[in-house]
Protein backbone atom coordinates (compact mmCIF):
# COMPACT_ATOMS: atom_id res chain seq x y z
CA UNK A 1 35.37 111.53 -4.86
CA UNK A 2 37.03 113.21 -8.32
CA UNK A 3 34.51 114.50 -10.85
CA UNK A 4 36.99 112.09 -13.29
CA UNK A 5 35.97 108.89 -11.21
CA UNK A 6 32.03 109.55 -11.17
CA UNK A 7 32.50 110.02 -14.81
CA UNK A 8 34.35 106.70 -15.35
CA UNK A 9 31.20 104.78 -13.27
CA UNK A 10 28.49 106.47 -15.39
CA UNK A 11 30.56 104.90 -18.80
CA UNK A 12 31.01 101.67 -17.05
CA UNK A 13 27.05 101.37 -16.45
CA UNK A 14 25.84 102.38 -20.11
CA UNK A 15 28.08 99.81 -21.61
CA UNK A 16 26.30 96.90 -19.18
CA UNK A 17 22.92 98.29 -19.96
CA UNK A 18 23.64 98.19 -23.53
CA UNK A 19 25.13 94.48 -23.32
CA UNK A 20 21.91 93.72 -21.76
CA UNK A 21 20.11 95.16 -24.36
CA UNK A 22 21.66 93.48 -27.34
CA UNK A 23 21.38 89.81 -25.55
CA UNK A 24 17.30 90.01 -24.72
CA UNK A 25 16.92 91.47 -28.76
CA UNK A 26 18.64 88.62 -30.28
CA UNK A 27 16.97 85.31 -31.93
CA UNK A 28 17.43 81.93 -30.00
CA UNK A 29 19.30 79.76 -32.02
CA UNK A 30 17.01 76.52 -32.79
CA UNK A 31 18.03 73.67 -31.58
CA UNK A 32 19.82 70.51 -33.56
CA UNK A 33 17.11 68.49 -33.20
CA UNK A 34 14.35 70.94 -33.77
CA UNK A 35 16.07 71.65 -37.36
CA UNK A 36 17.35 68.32 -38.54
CA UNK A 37 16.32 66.75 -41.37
CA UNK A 38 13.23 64.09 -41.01
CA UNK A 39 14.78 60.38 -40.81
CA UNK A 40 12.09 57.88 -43.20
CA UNK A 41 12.56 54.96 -41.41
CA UNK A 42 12.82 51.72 -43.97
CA UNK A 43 10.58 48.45 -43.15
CA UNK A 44 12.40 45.53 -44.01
CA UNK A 45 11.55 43.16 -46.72
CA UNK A 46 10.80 39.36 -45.28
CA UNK A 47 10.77 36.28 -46.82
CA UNK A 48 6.92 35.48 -47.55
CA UNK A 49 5.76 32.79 -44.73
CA UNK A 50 5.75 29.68 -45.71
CA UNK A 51 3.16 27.30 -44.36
CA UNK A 52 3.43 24.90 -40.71
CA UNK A 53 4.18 21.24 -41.82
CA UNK A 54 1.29 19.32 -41.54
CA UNK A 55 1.94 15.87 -39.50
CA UNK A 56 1.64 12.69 -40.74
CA UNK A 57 -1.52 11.22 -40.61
CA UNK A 58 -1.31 8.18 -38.02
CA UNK A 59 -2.81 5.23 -38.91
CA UNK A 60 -4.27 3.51 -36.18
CA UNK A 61 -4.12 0.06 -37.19
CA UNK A 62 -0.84 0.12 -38.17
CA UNK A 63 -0.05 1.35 -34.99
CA UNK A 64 -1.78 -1.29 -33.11
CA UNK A 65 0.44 -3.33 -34.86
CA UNK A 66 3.96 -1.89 -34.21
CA UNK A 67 2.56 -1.94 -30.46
CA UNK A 68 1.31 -5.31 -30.32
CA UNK A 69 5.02 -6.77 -32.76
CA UNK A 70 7.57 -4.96 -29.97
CA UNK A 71 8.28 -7.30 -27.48
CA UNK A 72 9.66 -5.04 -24.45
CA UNK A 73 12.10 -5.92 -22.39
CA UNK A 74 10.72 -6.63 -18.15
CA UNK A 75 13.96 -4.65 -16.92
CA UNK A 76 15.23 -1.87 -18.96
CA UNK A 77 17.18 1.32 -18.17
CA UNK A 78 16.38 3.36 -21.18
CA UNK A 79 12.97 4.78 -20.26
CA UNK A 80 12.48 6.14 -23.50
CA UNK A 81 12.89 3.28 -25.39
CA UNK A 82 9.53 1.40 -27.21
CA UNK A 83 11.25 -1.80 -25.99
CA UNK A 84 11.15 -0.87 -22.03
CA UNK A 85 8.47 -2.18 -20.21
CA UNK A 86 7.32 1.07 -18.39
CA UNK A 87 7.27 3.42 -21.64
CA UNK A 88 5.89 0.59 -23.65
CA UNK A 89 2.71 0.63 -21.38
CA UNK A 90 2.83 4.19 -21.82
CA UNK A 91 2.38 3.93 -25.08
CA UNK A 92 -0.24 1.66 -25.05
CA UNK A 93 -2.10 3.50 -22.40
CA UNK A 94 -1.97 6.72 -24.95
CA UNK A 95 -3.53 4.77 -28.09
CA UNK A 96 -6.25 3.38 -25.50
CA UNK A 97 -7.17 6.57 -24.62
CA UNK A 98 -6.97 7.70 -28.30
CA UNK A 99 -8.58 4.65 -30.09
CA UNK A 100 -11.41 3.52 -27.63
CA UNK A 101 -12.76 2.22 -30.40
CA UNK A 102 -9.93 -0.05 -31.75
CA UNK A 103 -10.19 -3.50 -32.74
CA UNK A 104 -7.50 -4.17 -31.23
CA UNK A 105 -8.28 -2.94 -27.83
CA UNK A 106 -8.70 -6.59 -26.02
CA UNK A 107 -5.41 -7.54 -27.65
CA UNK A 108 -3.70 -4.34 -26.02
CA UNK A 109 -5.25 -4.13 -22.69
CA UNK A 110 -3.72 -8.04 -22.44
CA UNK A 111 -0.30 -6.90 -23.36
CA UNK A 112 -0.50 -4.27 -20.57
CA UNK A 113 -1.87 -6.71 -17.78
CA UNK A 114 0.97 -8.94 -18.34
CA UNK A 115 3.42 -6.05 -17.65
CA UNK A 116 1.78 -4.97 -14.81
CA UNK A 117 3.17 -7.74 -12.38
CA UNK A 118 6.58 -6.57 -13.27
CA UNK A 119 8.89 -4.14 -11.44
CA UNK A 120 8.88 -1.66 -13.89
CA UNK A 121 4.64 -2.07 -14.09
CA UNK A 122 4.41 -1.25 -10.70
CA UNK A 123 6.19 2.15 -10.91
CA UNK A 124 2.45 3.08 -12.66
CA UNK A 125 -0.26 4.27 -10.65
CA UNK A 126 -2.50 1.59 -12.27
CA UNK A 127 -5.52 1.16 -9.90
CA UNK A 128 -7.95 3.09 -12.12
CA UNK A 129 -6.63 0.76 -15.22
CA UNK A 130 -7.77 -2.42 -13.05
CA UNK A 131 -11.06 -0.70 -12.69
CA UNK A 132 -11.99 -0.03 -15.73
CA UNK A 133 -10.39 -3.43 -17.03
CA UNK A 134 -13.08 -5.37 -14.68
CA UNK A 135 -15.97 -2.84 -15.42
CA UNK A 136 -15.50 -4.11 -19.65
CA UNK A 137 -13.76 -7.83 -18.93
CA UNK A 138 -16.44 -9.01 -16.16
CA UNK A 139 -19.21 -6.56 -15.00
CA UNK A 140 -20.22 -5.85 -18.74
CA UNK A 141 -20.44 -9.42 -20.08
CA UNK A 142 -22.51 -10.37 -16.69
CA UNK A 143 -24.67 -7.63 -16.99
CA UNK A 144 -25.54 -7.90 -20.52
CA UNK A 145 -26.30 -11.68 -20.13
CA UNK A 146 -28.79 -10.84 -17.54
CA UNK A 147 -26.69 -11.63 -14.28
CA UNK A 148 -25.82 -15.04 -16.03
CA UNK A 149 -22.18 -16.23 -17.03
CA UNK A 150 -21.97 -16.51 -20.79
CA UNK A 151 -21.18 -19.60 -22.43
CA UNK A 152 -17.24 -19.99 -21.80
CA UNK A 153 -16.95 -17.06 -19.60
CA UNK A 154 -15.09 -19.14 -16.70
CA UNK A 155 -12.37 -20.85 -18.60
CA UNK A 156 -11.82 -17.41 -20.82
CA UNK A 157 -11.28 -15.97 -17.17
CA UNK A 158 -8.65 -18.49 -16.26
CA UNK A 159 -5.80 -16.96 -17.38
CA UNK A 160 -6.48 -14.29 -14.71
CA UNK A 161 -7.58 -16.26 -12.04
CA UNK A 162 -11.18 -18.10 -10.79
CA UNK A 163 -14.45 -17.20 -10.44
CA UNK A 164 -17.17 -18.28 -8.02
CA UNK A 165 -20.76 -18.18 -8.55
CA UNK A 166 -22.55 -17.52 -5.18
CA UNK A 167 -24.93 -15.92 -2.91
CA UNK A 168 -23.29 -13.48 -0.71
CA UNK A 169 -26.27 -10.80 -0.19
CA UNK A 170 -28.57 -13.67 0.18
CA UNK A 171 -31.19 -12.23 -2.17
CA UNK A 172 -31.58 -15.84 -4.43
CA UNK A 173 -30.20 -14.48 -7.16
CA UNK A 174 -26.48 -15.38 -8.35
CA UNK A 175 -23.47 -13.24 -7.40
CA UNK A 176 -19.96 -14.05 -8.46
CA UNK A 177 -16.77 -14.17 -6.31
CA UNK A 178 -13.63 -13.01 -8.66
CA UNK A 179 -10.15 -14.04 -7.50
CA UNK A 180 -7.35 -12.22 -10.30
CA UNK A 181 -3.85 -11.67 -10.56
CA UNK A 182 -1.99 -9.11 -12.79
CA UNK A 183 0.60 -10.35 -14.49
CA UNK A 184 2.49 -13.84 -13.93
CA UNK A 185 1.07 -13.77 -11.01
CA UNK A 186 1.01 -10.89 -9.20
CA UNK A 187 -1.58 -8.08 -7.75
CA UNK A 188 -0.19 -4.33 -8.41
CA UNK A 189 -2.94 -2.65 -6.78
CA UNK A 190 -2.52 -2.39 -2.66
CA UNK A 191 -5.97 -3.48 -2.36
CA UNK A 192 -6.69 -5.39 -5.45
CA UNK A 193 -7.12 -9.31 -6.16
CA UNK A 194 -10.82 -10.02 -5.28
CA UNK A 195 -13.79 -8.73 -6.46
CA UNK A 196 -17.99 -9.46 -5.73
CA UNK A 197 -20.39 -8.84 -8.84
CA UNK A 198 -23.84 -8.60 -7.23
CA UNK A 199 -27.17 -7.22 -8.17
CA UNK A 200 -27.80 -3.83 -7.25
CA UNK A 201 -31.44 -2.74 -8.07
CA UNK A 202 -31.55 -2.75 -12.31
CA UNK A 203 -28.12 -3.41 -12.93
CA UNK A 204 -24.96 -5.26 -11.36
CA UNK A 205 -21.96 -3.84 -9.83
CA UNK A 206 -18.76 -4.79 -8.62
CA UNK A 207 -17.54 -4.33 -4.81
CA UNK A 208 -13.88 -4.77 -3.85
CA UNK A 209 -13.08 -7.14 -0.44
CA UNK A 210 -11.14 -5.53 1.92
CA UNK A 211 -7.52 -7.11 0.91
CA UNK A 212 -5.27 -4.09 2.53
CA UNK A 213 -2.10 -6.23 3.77
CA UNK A 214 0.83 -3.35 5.69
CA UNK A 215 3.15 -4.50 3.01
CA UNK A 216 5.95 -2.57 0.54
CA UNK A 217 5.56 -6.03 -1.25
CA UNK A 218 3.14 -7.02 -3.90
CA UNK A 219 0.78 -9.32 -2.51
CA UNK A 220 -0.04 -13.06 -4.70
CA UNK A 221 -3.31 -13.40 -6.16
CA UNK A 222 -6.02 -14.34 -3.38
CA UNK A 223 -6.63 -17.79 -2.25
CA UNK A 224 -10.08 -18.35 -1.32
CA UNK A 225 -10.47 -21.46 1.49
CA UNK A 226 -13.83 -21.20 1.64
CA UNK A 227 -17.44 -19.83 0.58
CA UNK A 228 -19.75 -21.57 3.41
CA UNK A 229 -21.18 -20.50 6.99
CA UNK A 230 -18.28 -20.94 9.11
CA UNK A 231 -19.80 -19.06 12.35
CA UNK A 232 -22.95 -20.82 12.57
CA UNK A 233 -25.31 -17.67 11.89
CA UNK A 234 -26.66 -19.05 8.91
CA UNK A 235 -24.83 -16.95 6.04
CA UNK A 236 -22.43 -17.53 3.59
CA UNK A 237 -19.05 -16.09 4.53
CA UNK A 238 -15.63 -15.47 2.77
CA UNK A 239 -12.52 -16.95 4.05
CA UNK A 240 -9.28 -16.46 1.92
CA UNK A 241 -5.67 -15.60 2.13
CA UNK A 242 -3.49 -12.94 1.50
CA UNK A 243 0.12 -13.98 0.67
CA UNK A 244 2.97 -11.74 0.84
CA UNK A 245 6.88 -12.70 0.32
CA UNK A 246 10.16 -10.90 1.06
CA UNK A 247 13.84 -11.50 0.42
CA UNK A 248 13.27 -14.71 3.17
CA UNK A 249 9.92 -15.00 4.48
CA UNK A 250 6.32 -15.67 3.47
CA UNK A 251 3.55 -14.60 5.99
CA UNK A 252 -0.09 -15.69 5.24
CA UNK A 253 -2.67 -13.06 6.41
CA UNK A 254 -6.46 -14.87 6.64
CA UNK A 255 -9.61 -12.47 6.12
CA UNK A 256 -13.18 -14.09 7.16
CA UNK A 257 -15.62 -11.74 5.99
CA UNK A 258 -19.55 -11.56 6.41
CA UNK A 259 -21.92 -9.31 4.34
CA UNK A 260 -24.32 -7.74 6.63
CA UNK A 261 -26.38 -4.34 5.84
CA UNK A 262 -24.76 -3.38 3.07
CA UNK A 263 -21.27 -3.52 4.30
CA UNK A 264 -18.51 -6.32 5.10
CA UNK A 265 -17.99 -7.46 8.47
CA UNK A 266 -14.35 -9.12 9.75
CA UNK A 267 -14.66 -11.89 11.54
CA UNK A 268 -10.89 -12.24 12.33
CA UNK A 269 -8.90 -9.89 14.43
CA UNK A 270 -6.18 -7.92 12.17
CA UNK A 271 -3.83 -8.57 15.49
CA UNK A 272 -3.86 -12.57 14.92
CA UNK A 273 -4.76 -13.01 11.62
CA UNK A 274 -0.80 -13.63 10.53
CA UNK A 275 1.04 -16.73 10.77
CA UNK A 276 4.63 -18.24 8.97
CA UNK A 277 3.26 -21.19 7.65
CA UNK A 278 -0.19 -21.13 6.27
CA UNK A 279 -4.22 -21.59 7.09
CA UNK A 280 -5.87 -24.35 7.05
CA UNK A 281 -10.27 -24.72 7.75
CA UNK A 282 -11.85 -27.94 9.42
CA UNK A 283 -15.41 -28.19 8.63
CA UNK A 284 -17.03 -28.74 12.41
CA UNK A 285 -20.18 -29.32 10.70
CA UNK A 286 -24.00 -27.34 11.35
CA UNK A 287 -22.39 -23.95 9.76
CA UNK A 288 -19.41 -23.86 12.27
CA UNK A 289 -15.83 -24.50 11.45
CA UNK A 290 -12.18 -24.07 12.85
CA UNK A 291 -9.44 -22.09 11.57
CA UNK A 292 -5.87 -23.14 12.01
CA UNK A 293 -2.95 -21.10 11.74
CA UNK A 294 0.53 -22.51 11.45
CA UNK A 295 3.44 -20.93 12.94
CA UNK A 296 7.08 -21.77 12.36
CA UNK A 297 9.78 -22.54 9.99
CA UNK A 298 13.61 -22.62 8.89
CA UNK A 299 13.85 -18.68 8.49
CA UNK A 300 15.94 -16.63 11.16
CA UNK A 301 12.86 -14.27 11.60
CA UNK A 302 10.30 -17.40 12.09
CA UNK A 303 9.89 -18.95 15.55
CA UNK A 304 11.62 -22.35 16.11
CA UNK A 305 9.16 -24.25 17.43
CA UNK A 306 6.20 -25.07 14.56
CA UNK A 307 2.87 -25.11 16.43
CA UNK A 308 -0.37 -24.56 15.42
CA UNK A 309 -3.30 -22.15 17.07
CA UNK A 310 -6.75 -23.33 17.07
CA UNK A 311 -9.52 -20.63 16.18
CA UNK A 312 -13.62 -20.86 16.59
CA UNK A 313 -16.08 -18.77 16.88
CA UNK A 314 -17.69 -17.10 19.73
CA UNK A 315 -20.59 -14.74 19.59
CA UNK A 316 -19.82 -14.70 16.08
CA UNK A 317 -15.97 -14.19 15.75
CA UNK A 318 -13.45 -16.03 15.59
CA UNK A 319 -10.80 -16.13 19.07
CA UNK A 320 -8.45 -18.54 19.71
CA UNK A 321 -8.92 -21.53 21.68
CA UNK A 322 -6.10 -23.75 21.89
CA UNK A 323 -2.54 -24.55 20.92
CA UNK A 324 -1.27 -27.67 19.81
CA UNK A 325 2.70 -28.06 18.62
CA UNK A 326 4.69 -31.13 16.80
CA UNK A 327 7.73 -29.97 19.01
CA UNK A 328 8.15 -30.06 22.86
CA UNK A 329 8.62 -26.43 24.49
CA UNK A 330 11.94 -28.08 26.35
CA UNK A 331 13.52 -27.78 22.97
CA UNK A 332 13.75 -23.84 23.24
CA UNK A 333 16.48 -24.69 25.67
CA UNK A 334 18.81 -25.12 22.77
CA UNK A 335 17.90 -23.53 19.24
CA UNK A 336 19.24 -25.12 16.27
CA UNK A 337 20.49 -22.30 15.20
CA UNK A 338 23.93 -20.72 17.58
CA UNK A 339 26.00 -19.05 15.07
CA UNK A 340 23.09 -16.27 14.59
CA UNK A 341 24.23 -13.37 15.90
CA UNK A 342 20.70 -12.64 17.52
CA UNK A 343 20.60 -15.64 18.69
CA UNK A 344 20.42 -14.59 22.08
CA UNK A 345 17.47 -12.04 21.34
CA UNK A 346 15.71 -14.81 18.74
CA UNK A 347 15.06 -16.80 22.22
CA UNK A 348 13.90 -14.18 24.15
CA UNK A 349 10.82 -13.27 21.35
CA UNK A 350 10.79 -17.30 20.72
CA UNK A 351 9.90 -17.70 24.72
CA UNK A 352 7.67 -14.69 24.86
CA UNK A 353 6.08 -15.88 21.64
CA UNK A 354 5.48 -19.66 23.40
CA UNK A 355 4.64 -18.46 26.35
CA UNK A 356 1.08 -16.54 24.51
CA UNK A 357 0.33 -19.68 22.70
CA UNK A 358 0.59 -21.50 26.55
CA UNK A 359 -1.57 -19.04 28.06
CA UNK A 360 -4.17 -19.21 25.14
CA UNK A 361 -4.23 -22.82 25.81
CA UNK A 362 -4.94 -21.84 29.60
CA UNK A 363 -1.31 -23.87 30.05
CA UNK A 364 -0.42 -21.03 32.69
CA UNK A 365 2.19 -22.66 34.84
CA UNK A 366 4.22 -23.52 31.60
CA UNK A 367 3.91 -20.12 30.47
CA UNK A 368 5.35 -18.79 33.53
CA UNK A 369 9.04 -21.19 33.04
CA UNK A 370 9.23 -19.12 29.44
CA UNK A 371 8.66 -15.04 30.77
CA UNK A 372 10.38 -15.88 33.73
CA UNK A 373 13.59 -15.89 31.99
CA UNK A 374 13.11 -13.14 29.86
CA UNK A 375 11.50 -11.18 32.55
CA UNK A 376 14.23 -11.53 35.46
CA UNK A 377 16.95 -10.95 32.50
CA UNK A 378 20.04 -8.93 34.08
CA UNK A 379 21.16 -7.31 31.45
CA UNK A 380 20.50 -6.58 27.47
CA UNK A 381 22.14 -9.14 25.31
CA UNK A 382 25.15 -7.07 23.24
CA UNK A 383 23.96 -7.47 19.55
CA UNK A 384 23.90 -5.29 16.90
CA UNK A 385 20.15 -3.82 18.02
CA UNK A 386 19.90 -4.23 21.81
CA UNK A 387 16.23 -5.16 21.89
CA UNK A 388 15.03 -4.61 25.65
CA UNK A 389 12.14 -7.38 25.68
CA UNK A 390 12.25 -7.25 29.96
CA UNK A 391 9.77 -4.65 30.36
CA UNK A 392 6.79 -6.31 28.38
CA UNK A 393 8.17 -10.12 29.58
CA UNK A 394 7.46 -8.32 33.36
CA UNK A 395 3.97 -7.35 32.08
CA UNK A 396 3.30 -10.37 30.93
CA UNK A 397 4.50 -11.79 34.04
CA UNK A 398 1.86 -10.25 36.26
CA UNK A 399 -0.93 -11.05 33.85
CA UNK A 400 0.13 -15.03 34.19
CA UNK A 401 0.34 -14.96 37.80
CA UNK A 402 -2.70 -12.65 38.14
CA UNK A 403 -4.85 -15.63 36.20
CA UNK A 404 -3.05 -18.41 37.95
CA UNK A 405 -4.50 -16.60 41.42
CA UNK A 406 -1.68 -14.87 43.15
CA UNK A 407 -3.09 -11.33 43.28
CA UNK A 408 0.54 -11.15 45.47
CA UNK A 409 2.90 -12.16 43.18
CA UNK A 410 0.71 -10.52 39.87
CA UNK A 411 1.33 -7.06 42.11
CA UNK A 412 4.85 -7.69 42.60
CA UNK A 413 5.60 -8.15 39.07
CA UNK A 414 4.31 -4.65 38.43
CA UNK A 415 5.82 -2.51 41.18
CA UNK A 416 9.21 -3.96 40.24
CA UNK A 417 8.52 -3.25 36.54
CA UNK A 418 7.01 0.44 37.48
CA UNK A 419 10.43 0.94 39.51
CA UNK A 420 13.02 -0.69 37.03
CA UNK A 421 11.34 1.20 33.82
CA UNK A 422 9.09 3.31 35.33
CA UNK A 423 9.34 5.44 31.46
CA UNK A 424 7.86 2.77 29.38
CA UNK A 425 4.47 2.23 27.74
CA UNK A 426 4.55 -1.29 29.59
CA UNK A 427 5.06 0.51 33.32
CA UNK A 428 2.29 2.99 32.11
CA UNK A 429 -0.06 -0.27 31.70
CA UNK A 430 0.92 -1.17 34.97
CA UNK A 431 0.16 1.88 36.64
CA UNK A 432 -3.22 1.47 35.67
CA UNK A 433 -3.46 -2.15 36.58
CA UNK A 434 -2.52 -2.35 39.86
CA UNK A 435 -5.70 -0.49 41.73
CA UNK A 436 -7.69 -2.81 40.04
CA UNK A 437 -5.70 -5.60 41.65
């Protein structure tokens, strides 16, 4: 390589090396940030706070007042309007809760018991309101006039229903039976409307009757038949009514009750204790009596023939006995009624509902003319709901011919009902019957 070349390298070198140099010698340049002028940051000025408006200091009494002047209308839209029923018992409830103490509590609790029978009341869970109502309007008074009524206590109570002085727990000393309504005149609470006031050690407390009616309807205020022995056993017992109405029916539901060891005893099975047209009690005399249930009426959902069904007691409870009816059976052949359209299935649940009123009244070969039809049925009548009655009518069937003696026929019955609807609950029931056969 030319001496001239190596030369040229060498320069090229000490000029890089000196480049170097210079660039590790010289200052760093500080940053913008490192060298900018501090910023004072400037708090700004507020208005001085001024102080929370204090409210206006209710007066209670004038309160009462505006509550007890409005006059609320029973059906309103505008829920929050003073003059709607629902937010006007609201309201009320509020200042209660408030004002224990008010004057004018009596006055109030009133007003709110009259709504509470309406439709809008009974959008208000209002059971504990009903308790606490009795607890001060009955158990209180009772209590503090040592288990005695006080002077004008019934007829003050009137408004609301009756009251019964008797002796339930048989321990000599008074009790009191309380019958009430809420509002004009119905019960809110499912299982409201009657109420026992009894001695309890020291004090007095109040039990509620079982008065549960398998209703979306409000049930009326209790009707109490009877406070006597009515099973012979020596004891008082309760016998009252439950009624309950829909858009085109009334249905009566009796409760006989017996207190025994602390807790009350039904005397009535829930599964016949409903009938169309009232209860009715005949005094047999010695502690025993008969109740009588009326079936039948002018509604499309009532059976068409009226009868009645005869109930007295045996080993204590009531079962029914006999049937008795102001219309011959023969009548079913033609129901008043042929432009229903389920007329066809009205006489198929009118027979099988004759035909258990027969056989109660041991009337077995009559029973038999009213399932037979049903039972031996070829077909479904074509209405709107198709109601296949034939299975049960064919369980029915057998059970009629089974107590009428023909083991034969009784077995029949059932194999032909296991074999036609052999999926039922009815063929099921069968199944199990026939061994025993």
């Amino acid at each position: 390589m030319p001496r001239r070349f190596h030369g040229f390298l060498r320069s090229l070198l000490l000029i890089v090396l000196l480049a170097a140099a210079s660039c590790a010698a010289a200052p760093v340049p500080a940053t913008p940030a490192a060298s900018a002028t501090p910023v004072h940051t400037v708090t700004p000025t507020l208005p001085p706070p001024t102080a929370a408006p204090s409210p206006t200091p209710v007066d209670p009494a004038a309160l009462a007042e505006e509550l007890l002047r409005a006059n609320p209308d029973r059906r309103c839209g505008d829920e929050r309007s003073l003059y709607c029923s629902l937010p006007y018992s609201v309201r009320i409830f509020e200042y209660l809760h408030q004002y224990p103490q008010s004057p004018r509590r009596t006055e109030l609790t009133e007003r709110v018991i009259d709504l509470m029978g309406t439709e809008e009341g009974g959008r208000l869970p209002l059971d504990w309101f009903v308790d606490r109502w009795l607890d001060e309007a009955l158990r209180q008074p009772i209590a503090a006039a040592g288990g005695q009524l006080p002077p004008g206590f019934a007829e003050g109570w009137q408004p609301h229903g009756t009251i019964q002085v008797t002796d339930l727990d048989a321990d000599t000393v008074p009790d009191y039976l309380v019958a009430f309504h809420i509002g004009p005149p119905q019960v809110v609470e499912r299982e409201g409307g009657l109420r026992w006031v009894h001695r309890v050690a020291n004090t007095y407390q109040i039990e509620r009757l079982p008065t549960l009616v398998d209703s979306r309807s409000a049930p009326l205020e209790p009707e109490i038949l009877a406070v006597q022995d009515v099973n012979g056993d020596g004891r008082a017992d309760v016998v009252y009514q439950m009624t309950i109405c829909g858009a085109s029916q009334c249905f009566e539901h009796l409760h006989v009750f017996s207190w025994r060891a602390g807790a009350w005893w039904d005397l009535l099975p829930a599964a016949v204790n409903t009938v169309h047209r009232g209860w009715t009690l005949q005094d047999l005399g010695g502690g025993v009596a008969e109740l009588i249930g009326s079936q039948g009426g002018s509604s499309m959902f009532e059976p068409f023939i009226s009868y009645a069904v005869y109930f007295a007691p045996i080993n204590g409870e009531f079962a029914p006995v006999r049937v008795s009816s102001s219309l011959s059976p023969a009548q079913a052949d033609d129901p008043p009624r042929q432009g229903v359209p389920y007329a066809e299935i009205e006489t198929d649940t009118l027979f099988l509902q004759w035909s258990q009123r027969l056989t109660y009244a041991r009337r077995l070969s009559e029973a038999l003319e009213f399932i037979a039809p049903v039972a031996n049925r070829a077909t479904v009548p074509e209405t709107r709901e198709k109601i296949d009655y034939r299975p049960y009518a064919r369980l029915r069937l057998g059970m009629a011919q089974l107590l009428l003696g023909d083991v034969a026929a009784a077995r029949q019955a059932w194999q032909q009902l296991e074999r036609q609807f052999p999926d039922t609950a009815h063929a099921e029931v069968a199944r199990q019957l026939l061994p025993l056969a």
